[in-house]
N, C-alpha and C. Protein backbone atom coordinates (compact mmCIF):
# COMPACT_ATOMS: atom_id res chain seq x y z
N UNK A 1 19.57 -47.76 117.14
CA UNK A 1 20.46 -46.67 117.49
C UNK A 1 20.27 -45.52 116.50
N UNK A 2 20.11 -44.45 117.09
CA UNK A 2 20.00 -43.05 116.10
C UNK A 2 21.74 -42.77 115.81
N UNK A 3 21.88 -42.34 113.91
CA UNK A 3 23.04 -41.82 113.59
C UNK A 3 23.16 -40.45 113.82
N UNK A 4 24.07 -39.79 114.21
CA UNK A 4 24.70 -38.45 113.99
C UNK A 4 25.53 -38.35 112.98
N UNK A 5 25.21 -37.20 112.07
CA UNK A 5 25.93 -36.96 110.65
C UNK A 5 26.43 -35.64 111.22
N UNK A 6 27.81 -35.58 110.87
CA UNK A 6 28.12 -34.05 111.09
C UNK A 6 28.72 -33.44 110.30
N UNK A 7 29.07 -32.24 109.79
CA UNK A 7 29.42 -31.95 109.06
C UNK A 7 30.98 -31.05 109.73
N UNK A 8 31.95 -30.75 108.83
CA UNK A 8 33.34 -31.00 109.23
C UNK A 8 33.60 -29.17 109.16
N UNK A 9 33.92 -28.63 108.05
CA UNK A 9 34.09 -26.98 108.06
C UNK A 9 33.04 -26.22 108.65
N UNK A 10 33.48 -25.35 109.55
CA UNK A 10 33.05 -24.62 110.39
C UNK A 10 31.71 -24.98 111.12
N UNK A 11 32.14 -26.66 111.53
CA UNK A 11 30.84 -27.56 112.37
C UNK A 11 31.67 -27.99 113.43
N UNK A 12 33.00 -28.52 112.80
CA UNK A 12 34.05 -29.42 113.91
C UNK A 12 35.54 -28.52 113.98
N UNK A 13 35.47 -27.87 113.03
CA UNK A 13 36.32 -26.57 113.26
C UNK A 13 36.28 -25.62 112.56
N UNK A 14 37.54 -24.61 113.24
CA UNK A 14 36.94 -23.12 112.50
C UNK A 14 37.50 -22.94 111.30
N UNK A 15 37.91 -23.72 110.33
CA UNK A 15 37.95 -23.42 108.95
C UNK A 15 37.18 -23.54 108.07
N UNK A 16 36.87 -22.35 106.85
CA UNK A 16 35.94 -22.64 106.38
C UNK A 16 35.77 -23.57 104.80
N UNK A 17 37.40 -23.91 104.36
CA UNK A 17 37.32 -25.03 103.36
C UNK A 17 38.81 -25.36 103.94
N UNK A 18 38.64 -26.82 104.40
CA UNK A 18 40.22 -27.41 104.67
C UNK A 18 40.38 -28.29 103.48
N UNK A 19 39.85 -27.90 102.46
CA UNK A 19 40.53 -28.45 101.11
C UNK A 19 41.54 -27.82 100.70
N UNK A 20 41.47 -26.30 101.13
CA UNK A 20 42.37 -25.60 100.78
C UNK A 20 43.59 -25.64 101.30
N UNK A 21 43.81 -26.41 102.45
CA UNK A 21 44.78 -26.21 103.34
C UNK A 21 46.18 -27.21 102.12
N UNK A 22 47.12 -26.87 102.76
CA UNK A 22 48.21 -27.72 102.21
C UNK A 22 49.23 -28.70 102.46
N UNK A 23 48.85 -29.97 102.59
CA UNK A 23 49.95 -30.89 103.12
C UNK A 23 51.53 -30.55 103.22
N UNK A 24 52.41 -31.05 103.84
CA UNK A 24 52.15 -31.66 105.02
C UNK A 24 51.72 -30.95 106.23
N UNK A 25 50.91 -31.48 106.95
CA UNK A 25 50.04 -30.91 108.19
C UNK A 25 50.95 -30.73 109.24
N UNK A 26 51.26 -29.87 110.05
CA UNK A 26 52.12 -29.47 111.46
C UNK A 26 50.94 -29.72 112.51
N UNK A 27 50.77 -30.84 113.11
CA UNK A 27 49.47 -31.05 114.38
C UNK A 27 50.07 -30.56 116.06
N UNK A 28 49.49 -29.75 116.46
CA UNK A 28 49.57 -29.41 117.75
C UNK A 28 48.38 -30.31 118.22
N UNK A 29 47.70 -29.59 119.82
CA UNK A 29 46.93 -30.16 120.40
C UNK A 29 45.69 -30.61 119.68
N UNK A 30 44.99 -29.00 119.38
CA UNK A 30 43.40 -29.03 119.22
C UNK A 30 43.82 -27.94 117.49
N UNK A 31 44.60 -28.13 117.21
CA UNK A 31 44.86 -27.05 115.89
C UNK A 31 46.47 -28.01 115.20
N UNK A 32 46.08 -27.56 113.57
CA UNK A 32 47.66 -27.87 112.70
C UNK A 32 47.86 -26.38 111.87
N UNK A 33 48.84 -26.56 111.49
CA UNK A 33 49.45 -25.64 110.35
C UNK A 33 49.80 -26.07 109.29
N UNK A 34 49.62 -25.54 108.15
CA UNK A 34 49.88 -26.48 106.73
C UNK A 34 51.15 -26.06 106.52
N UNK A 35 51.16 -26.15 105.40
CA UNK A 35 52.92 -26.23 105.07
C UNK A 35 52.38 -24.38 104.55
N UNK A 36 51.90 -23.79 104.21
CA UNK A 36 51.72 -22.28 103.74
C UNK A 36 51.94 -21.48 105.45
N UNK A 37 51.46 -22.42 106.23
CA UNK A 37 51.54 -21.29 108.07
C UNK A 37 49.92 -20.92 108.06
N UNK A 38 48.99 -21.65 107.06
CA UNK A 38 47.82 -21.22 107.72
C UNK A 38 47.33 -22.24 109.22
N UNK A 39 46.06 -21.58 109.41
CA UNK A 39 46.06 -22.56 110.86
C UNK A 39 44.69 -23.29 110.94
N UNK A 40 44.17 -24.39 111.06
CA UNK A 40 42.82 -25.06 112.21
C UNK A 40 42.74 -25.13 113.27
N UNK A 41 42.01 -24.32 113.35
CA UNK A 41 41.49 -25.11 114.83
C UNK A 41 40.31 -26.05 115.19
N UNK A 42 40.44 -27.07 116.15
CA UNK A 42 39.39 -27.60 116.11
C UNK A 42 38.67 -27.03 117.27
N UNK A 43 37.11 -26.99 117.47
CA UNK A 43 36.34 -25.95 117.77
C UNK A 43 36.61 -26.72 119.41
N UNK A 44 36.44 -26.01 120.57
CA UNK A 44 36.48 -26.29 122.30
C UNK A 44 35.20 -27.01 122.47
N UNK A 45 35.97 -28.52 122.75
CA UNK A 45 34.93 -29.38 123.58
C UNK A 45 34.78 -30.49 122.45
N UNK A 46 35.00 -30.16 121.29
CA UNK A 46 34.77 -31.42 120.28
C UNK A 46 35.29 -32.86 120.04
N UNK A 47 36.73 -32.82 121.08
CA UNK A 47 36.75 -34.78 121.70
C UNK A 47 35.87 -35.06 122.59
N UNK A 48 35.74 -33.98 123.49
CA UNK A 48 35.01 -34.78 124.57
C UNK A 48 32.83 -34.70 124.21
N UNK A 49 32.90 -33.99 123.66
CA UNK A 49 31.58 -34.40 122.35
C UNK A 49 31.89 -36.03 121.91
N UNK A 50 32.35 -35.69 121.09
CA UNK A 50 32.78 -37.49 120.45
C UNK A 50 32.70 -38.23 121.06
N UNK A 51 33.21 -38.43 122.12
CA UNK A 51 33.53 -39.08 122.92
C UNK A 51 32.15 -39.89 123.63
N UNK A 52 31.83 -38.75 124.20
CA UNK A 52 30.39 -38.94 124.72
C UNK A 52 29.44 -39.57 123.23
N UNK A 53 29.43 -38.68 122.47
CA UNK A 53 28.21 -38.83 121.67
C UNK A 53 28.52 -40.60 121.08
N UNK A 54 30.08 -40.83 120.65
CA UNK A 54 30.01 -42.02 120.31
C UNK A 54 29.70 -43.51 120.93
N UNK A 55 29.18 -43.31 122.43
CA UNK A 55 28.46 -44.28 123.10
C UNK A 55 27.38 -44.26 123.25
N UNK A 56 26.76 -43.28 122.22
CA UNK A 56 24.97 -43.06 122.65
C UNK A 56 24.19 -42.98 120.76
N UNK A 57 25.55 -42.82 119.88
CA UNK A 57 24.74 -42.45 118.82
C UNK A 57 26.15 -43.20 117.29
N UNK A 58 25.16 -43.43 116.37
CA UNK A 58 26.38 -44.14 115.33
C UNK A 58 27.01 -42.91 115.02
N UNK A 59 27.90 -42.27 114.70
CA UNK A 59 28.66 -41.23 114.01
C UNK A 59 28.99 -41.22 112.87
N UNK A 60 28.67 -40.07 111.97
CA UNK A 60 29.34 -40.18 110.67
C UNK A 60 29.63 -38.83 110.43
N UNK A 61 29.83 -38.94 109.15
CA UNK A 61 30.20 -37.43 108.50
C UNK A 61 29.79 -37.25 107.20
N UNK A 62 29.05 -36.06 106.61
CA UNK A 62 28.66 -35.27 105.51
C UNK A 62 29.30 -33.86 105.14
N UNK A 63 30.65 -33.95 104.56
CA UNK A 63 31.20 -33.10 104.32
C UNK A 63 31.55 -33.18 102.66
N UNK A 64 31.27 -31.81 102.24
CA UNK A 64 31.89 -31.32 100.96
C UNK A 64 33.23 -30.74 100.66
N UNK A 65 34.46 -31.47 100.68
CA UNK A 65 35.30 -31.66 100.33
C UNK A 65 36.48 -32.64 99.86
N UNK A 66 37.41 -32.16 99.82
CA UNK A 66 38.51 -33.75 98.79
C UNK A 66 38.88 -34.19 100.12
N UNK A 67 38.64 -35.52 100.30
CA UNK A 67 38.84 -36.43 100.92
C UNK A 67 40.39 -36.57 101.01
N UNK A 68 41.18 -36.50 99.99
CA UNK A 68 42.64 -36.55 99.96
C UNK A 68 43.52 -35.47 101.17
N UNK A 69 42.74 -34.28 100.74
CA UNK A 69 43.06 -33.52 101.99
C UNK A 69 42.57 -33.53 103.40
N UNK A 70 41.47 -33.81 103.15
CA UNK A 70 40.50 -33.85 105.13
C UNK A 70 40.77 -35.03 105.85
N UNK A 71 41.05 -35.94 104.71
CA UNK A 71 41.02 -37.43 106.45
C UNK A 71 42.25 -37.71 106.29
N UNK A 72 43.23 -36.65 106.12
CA UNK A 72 44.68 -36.77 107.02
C UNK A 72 44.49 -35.73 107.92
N UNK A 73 43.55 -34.63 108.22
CA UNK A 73 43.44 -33.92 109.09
C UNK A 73 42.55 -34.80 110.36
N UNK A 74 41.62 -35.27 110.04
CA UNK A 74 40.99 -36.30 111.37
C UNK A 74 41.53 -37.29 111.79
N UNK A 75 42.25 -37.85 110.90
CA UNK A 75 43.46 -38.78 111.30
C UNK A 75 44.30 -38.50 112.38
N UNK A 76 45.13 -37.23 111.88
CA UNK A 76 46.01 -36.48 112.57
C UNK A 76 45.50 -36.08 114.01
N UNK A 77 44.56 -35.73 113.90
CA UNK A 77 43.63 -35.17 115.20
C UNK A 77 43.26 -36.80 115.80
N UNK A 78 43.18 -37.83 114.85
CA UNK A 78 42.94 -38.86 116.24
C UNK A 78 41.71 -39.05 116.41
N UNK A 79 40.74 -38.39 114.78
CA UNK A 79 39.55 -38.42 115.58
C UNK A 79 38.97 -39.42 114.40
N UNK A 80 39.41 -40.09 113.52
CA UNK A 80 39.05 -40.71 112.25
C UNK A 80 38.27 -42.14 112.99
N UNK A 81 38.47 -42.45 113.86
CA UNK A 81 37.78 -44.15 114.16
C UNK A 81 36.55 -43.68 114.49
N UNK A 82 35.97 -42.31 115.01
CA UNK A 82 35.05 -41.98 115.95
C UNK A 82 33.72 -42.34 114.54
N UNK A 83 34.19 -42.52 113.69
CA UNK A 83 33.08 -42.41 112.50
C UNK A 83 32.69 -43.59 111.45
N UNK A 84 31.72 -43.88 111.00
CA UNK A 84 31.09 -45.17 110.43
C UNK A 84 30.66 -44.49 109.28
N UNK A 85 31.47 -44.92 107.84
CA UNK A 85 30.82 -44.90 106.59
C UNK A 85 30.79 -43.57 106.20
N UNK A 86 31.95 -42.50 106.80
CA UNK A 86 32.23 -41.59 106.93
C UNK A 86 31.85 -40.81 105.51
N UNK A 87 31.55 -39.88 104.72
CA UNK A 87 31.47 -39.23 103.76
C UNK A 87 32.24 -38.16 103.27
N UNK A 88 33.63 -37.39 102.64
CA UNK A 88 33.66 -36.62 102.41
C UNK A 88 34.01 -36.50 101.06
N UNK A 89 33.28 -35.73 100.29
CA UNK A 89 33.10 -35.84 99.01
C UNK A 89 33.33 -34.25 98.01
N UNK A 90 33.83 -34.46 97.09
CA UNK A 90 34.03 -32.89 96.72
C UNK A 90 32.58 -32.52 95.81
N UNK A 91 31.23 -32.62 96.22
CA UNK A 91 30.45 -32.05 95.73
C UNK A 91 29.39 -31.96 97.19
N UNK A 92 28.46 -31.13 96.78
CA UNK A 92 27.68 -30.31 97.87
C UNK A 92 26.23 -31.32 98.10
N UNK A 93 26.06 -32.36 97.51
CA UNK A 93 25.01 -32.99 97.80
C UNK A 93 24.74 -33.78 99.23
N UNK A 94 24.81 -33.47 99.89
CA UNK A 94 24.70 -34.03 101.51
C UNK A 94 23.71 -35.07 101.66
N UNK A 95 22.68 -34.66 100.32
CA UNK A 95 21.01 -35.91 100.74
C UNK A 95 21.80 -36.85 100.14
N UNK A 96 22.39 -36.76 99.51
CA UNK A 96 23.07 -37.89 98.29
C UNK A 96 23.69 -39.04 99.72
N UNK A 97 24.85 -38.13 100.07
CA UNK A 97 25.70 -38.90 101.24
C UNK A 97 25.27 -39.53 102.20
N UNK A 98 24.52 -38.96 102.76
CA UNK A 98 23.40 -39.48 104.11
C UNK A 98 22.78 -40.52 103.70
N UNK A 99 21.74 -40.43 102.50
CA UNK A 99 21.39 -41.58 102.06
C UNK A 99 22.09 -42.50 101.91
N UNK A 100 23.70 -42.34 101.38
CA UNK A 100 23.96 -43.43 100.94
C UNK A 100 24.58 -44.71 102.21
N UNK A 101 25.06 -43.45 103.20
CA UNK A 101 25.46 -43.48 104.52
C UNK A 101 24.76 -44.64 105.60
N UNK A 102 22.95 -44.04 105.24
CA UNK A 102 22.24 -45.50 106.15
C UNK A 102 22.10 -46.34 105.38
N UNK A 103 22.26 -46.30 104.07
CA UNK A 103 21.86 -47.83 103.29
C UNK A 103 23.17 -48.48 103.41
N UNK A 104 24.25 -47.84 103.79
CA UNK A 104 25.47 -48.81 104.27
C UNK A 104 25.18 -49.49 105.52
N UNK A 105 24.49 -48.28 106.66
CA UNK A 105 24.60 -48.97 107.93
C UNK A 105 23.48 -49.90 107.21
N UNK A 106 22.70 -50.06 107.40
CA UNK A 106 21.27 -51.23 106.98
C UNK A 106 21.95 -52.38 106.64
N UNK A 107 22.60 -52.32 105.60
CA UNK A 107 23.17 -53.73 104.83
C UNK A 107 24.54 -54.53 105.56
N UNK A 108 24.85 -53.23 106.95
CA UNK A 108 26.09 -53.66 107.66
C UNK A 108 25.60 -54.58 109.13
N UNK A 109 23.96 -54.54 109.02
CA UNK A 109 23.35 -55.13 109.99
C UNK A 109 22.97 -53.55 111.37
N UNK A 110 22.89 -52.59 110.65
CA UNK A 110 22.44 -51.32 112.08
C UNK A 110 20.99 -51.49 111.87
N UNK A 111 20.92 -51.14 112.89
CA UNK A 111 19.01 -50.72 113.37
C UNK A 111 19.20 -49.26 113.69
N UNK A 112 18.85 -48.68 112.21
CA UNK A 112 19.15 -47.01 112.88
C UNK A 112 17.53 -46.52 113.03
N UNK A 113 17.43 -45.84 114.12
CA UNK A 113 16.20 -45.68 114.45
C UNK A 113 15.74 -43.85 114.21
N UNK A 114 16.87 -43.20 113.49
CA UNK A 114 16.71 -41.77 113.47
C UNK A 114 18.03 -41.38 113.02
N UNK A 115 17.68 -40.36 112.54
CA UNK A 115 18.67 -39.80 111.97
C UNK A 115 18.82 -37.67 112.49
N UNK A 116 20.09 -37.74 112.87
CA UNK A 116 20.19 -36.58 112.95
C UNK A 116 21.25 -35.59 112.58
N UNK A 117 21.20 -34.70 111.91
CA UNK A 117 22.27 -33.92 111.02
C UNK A 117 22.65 -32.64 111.73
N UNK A 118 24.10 -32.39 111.93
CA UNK A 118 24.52 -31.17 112.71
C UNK A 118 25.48 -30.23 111.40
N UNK A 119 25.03 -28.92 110.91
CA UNK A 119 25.73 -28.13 110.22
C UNK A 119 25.38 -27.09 111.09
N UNK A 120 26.83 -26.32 110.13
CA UNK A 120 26.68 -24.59 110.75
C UNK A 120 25.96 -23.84 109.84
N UNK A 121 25.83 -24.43 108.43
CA UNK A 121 24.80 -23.80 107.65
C UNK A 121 23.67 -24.53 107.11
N UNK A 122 22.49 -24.13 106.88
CA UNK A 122 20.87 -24.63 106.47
C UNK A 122 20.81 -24.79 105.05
N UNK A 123 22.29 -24.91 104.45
CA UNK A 123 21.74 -24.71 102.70
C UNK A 123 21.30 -25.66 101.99
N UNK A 124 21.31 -27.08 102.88
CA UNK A 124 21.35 -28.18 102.57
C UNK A 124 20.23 -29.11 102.94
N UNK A 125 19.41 -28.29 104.13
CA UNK A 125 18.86 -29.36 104.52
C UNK A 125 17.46 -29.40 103.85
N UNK A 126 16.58 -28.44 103.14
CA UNK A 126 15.78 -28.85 102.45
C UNK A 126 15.45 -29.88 101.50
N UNK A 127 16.82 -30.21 100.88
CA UNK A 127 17.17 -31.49 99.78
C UNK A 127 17.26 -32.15 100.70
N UNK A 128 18.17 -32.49 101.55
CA UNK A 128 18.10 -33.96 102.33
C UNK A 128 17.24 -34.10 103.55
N UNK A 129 15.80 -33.17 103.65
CA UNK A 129 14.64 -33.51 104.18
C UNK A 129 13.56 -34.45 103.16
N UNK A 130 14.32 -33.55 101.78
CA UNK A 130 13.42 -34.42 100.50
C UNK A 130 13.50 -36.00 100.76
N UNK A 131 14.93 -36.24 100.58
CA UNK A 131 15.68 -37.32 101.21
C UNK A 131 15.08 -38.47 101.99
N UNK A 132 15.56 -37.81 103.44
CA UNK A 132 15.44 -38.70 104.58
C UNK A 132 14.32 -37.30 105.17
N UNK A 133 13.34 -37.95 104.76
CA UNK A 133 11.83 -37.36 105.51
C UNK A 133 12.33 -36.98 106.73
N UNK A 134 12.87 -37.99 107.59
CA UNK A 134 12.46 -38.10 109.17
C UNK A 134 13.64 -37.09 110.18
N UNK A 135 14.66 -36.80 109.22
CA UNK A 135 15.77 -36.34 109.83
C UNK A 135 15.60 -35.30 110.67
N UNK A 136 16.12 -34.89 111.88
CA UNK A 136 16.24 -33.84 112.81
C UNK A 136 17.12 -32.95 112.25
N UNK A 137 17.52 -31.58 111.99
CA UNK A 137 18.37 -30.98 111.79
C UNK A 137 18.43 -29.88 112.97
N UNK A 138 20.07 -30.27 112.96
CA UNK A 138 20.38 -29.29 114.37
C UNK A 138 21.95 -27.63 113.80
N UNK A 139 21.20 -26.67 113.64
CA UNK A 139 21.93 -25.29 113.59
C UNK A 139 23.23 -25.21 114.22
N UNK A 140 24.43 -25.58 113.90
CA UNK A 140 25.06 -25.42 114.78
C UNK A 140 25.26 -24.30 114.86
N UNK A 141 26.00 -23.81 115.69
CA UNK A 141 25.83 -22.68 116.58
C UNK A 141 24.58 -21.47 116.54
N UNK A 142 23.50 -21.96 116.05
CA UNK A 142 21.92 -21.07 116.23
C UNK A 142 21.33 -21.83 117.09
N UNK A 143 21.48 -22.93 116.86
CA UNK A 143 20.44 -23.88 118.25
C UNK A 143 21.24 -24.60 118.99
N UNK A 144 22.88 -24.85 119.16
CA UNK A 144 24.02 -24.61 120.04
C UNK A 144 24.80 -23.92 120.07
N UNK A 145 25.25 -23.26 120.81
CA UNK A 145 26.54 -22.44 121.17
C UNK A 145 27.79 -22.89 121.22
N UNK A 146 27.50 -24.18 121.61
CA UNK A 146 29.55 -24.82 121.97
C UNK A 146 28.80 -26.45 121.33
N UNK A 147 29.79 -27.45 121.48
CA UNK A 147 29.13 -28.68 121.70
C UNK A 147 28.86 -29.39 123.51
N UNK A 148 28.83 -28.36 123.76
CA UNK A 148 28.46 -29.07 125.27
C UNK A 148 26.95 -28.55 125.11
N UNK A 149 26.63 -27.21 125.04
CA UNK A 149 25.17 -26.97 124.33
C UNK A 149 24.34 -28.17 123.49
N UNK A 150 25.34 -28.13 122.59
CA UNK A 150 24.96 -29.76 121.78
C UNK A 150 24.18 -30.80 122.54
N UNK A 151 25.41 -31.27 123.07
CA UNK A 151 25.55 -32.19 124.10
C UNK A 151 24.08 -32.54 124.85
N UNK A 152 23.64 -31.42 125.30
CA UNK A 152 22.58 -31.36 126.17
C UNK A 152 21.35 -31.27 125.28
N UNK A 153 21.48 -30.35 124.15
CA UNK A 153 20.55 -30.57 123.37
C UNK A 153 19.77 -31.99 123.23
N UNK A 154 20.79 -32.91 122.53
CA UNK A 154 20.78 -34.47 122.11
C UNK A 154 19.94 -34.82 123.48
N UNK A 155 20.41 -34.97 124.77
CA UNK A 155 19.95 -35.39 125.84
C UNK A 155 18.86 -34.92 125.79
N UNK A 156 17.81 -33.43 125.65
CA UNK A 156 16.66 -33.53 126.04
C UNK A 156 16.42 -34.33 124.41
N UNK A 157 16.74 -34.00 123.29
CA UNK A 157 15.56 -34.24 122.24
C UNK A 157 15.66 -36.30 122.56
N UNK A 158 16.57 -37.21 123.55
CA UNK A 158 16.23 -38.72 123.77
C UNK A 158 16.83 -39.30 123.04
């Protein structure tokens, strides 16, 4: 099975550090409010992404931030099970995470057969090509537009 790594600020929604945000979280549908009245949203189409993608691909996450704050936001959203060996870490090393990410699946018994990484920015992926040689990296929103773009992407690249 090929993993999907994704990355969380301005990949799975439109904020661009939800470290900053401030407990306790106010959750509506597809967006919360912190206790300051700022807002997330999570980006259109990204359960039913998950959703899909999590019967065709392992899921994880490579995000640079405090964990203390972000996975009460995926929680909240309902979207925290969708992910295996999840990563969010308050430093910017992504090859670090990923790596450490399939040597979990490996030793958990996965047969990962590929690896593929979805950000909205490229700052990262030269180090964790150093990394994981083989990885696909996918632009979000330069080489998709929405995640249904995504979506279809994944389907032609198999």
């Amino acid at each position: 099975m090929k993993l999907l790594v994704l990355d969380l600020d301005g990949t799975l929604w439109d904020h661009e550090d939800a470290s900053r945000l401030t407990p306790p979280y106010e959750f509506h549908d597809d967006y919360l409010v912190d206790s300051t009245g700022e807002e997330l949203h999570l980006f259109p189409g990204i359960r039913e992404f998950l959703e899909w993608a999590s019967e065709r691909f392992v899921l994880s996450i490579a995000s640079w931030n405090v964990e203390e704050r972000v996975r009460p936001i995926i929680e909240g959203f309902g979207l925290w099970d969708y992910f295996v060996f999840p990563k969010i870490e308050n430093h910017p090393n992504k090859a670090d995470m990923i790596a450490r990410t399939l040597k979990e699946l490996e030793l958990s018994g996965y047969d990962v057969e590929g690896v593929i990484y979805v950000d909205d920015r490229d700052i990262h992926i030269e180090d964790v090509k150093t990394t994981v040689p083989s990885i696909r990296f996918i632009h979000m929103w330069k080489d998709a537009k929405s995640f249904e773009e995504l979506r279809e992407l994944l389907e032609r690249m198999g």
